[in-house]
C-alpha atoms as a PDB file:
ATOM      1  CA  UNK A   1      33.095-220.453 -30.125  1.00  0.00           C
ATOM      2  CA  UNK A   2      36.434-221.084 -32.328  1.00  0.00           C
ATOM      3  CA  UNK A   3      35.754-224.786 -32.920  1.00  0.00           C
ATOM      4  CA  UNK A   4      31.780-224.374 -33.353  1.00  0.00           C
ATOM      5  CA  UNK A   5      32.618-221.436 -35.935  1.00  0.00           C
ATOM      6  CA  UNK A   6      34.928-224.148 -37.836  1.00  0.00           C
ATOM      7  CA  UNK A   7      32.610-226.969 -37.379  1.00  0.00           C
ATOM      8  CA  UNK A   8      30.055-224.391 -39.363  1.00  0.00           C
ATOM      9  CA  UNK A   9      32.985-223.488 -41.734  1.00  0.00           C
ATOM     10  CA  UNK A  10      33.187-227.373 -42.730  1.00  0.00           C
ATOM     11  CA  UNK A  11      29.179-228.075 -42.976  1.00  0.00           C
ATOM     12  CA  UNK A  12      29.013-224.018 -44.877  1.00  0.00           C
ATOM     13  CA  UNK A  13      32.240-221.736 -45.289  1.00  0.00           C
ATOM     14  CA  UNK A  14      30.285-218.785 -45.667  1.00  0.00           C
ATOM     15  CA  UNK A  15      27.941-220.193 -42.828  1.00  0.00           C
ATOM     16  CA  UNK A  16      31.175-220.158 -40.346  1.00  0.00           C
ATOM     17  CA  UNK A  17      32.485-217.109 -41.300  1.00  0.00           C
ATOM     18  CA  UNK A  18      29.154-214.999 -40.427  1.00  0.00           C
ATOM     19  CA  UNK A  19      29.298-217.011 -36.996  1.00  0.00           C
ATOM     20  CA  UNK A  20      32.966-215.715 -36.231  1.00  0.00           C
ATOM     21  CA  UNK A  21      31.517-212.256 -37.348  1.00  0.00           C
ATOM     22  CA  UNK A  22      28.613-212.013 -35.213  1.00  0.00           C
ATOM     23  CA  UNK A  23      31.114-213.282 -32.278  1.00  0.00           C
ATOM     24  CA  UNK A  24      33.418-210.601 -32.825  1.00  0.00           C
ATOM     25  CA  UNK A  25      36.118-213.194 -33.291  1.00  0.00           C
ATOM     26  CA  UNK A  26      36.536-212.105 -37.351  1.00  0.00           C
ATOM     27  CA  UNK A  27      36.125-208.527 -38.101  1.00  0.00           C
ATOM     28  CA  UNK A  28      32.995-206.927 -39.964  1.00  0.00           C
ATOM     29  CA  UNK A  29      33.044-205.950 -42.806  1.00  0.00           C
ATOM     30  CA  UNK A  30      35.168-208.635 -43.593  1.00  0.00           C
ATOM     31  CA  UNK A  31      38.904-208.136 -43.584  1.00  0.00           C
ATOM     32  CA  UNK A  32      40.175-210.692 -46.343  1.00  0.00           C
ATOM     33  CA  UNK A  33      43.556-210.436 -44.470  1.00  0.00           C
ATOM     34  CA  UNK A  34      42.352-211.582 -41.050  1.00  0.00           C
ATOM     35  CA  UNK A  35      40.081-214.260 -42.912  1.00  0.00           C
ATOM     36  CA  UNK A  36      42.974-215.876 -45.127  1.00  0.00           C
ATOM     37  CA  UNK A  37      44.995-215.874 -41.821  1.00  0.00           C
ATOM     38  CA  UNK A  38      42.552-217.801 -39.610  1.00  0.00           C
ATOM     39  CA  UNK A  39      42.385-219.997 -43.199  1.00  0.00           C
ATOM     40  CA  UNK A  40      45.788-220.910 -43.258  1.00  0.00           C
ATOM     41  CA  UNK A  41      46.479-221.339 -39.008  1.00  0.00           C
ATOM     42  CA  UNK A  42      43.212-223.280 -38.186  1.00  0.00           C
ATOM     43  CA  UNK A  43      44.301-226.563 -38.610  1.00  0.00           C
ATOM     44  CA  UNK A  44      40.659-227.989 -37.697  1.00  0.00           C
ATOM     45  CA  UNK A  45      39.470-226.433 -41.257  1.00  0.00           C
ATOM     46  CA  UNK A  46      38.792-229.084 -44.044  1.00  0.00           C
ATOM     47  CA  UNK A  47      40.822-228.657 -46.628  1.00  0.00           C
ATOM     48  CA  UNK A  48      38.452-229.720 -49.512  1.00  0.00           C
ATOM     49  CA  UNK A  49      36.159-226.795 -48.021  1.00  0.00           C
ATOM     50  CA  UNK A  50      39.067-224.178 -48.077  1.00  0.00           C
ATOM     51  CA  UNK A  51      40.062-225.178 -51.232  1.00  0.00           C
ATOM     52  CA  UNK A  52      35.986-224.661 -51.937  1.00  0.00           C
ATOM     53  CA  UNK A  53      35.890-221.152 -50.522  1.00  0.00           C
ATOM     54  CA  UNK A  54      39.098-219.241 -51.676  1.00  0.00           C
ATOM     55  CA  UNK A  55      38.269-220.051 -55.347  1.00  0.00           C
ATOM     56  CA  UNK A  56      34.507-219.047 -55.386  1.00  0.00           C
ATOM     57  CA  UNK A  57      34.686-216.324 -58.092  1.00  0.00           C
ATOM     58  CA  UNK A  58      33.081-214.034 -55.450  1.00  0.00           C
ATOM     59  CA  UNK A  59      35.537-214.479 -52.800  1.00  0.00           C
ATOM     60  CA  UNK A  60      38.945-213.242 -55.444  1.00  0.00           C
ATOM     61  CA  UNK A  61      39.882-210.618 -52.969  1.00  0.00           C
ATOM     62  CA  UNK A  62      40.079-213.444 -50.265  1.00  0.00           C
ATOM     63  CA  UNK A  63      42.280-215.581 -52.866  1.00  0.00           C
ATOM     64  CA  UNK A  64      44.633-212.791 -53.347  1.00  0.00           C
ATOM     65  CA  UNK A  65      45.102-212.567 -49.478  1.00  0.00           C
ATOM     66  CA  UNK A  66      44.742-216.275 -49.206  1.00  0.00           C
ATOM     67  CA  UNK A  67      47.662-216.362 -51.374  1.00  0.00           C
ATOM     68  CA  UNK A  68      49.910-213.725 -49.961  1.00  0.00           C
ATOM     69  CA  UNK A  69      49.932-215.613 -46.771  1.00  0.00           C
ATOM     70  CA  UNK A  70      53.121-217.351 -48.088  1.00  0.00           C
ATOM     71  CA  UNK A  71      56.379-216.793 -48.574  1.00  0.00           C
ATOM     72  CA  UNK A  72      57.907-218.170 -52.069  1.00  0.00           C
ATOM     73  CA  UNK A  73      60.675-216.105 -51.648  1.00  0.00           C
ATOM     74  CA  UNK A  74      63.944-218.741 -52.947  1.00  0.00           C
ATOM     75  CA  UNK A  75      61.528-221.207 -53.273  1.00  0.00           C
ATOM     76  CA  UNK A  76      61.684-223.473 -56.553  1.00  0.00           C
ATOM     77  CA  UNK A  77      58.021-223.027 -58.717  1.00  0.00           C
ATOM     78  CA  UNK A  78      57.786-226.963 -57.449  1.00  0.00           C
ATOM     79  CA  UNK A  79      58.463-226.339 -54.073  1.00  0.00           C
ATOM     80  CA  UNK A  80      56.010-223.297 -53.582  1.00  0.00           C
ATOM     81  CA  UNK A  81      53.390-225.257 -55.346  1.00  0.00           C
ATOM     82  CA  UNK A  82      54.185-228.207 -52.934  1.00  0.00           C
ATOM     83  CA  UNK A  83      53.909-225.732 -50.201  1.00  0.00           C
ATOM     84  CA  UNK A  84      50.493-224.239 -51.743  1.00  0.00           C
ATOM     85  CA  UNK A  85      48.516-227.208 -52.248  1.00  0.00           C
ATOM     86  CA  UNK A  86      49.554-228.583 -48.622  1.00  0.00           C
ATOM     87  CA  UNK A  87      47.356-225.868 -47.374  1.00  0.00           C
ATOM     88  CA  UNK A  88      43.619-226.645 -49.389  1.00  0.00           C
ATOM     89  CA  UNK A  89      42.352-229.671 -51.438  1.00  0.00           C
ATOM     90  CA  UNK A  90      42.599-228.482 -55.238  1.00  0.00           C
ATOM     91  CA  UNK A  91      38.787-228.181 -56.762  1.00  0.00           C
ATOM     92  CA  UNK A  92      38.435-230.793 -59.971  1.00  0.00           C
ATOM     93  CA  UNK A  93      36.795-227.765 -62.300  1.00  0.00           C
ATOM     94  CA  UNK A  94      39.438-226.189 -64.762  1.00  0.00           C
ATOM     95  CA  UNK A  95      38.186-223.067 -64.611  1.00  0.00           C
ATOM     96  CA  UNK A  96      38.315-222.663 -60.452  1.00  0.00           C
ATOM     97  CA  UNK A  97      41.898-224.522 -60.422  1.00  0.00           C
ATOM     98  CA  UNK A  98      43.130-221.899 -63.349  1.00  0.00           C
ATOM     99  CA  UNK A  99      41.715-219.211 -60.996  1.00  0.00           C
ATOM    100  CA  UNK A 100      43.725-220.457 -58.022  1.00  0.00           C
ATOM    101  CA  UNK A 101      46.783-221.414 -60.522  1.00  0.00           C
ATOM    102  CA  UNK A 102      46.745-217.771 -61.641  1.00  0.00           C
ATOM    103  CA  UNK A 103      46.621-216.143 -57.967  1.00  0.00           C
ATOM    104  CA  UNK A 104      49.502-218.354 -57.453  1.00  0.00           C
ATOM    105  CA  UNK A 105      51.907-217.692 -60.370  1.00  0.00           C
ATOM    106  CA  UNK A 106      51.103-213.925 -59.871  1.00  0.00           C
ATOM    107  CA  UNK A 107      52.348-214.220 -55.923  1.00  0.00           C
ATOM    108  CA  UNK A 108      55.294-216.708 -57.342  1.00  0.00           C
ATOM    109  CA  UNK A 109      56.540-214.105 -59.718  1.00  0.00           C
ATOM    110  CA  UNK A 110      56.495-210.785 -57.476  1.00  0.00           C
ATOM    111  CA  UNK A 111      58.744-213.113 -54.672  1.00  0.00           C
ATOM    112  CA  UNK A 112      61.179-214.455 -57.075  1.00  0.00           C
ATOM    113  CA  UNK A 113      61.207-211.672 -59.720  1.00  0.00           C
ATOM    114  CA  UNK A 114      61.031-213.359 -63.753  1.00  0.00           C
ATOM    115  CA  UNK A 115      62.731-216.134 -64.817  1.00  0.00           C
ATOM    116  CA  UNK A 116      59.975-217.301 -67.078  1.00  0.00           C
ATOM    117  CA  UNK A 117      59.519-214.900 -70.516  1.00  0.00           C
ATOM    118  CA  UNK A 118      56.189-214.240 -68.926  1.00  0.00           C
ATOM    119  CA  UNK A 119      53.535-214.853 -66.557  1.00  0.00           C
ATOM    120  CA  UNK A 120      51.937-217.436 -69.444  1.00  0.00           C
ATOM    121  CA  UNK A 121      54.681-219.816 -69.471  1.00  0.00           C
ATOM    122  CA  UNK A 122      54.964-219.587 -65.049  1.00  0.00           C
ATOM    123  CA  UNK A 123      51.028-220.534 -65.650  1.00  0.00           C
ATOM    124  CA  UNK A 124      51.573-223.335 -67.970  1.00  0.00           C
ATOM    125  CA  UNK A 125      54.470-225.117 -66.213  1.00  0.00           C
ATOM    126  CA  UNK A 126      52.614-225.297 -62.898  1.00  0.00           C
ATOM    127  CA  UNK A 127      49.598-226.441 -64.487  1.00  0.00           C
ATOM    128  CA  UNK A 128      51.576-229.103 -66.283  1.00  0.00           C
ATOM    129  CA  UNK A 129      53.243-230.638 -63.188  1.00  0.00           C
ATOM    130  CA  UNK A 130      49.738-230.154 -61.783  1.00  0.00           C
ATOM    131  CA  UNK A 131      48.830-232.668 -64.822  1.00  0.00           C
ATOM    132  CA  UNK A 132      51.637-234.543 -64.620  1.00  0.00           C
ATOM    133  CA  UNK A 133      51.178-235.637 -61.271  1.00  0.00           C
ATOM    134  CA  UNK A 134      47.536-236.515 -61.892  1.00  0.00           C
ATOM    135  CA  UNK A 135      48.398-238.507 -64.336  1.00  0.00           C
ATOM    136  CA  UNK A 136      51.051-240.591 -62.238  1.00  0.00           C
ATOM    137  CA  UNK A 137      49.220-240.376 -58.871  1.00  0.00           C
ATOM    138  CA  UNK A 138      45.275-240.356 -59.661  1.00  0.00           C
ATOM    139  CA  UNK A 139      44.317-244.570 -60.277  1.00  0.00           C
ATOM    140  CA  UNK A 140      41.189-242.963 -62.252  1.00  0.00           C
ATOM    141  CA  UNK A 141      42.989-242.100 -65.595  1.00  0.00           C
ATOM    142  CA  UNK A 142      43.510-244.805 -67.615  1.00  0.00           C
ATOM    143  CA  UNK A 143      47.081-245.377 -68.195  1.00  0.00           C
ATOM    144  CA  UNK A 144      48.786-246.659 -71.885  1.00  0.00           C
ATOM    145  CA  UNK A 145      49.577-249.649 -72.584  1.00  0.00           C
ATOM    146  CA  UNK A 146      52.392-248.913 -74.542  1.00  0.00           C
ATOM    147  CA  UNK A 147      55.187-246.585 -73.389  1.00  0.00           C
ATOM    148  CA  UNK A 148      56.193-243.648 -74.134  1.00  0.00           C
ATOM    149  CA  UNK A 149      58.747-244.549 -77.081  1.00  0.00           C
ATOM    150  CA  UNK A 150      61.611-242.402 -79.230  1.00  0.00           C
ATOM    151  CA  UNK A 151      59.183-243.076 -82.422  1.00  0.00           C
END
């Protein structure tokens, strides 16, 4: 019942996650903790589809839970984005991957207090190395000729 409710889960997140329901193997109502568990443990779950699901503007409860599932405690804001990305395939809308770049600052900040002035400038670095690495990883931007120079 597991692997049929995640084979309906990749085809139709919401799909699966009524099939788990009505099997008694998620909880109804839904229990956004339970659901962002089975989320992050289910290793059968496509990514691009989790990724998909947690930042549907509907489901922001679930992204808060999703979220919360991990522990950034000592972890560099690197490191715990590293760690957060491993776990869903990153949306290519700006508005969704703000969404899911804001529920992560937010959970970054309350585990490792405030070294940034404010929640703006945790925001803005992750989305730049976000950027950065697009730029340097993804063969569909077009790349400079010229190099960066000191002029």
């Amino acid at each position: 019942l597991l692997i049929t409710g995640t084979e309906q889960f990749n085809q139709k997140p919401k799909k699966g996650i009524q099939f788990l329901q009505e099997k008694n193997l998620l909880a109804t109502p839904i229990d956004n903790n339970e659901v962002a568990r089975w989320l992050r443990e289910n290793p059968r779950l496509d990514k691009k589809m989790i990724g998909e699901f947690v930042s549907d503007r509907k489901n922001i409860d679930l992204l808060e839970s999703f979220v919360g599932t991990f522990s950034f405690q000592g972890l560099r804001l690197d490191e715990a984005l590293r760690l957060y990305l491993e776990a869903f395939r990153l949306p290519g809308e700006a508005p969704v991957i703000q969404r899911l770049l804001e529920a992560f600052t937010e959970h970054w900040r309350k585990s490792n207090g405030s070294p940034f002035a404010n929640s703006d400038a945790c925001f803005a670095l992750a989305y730049a190395v976000i950027m950065l690495n697009t730029d340097q990883h993804n063969h569909n931007v077009r790349k400079q000729n010229v190099p960066m120079t000191l002029e």
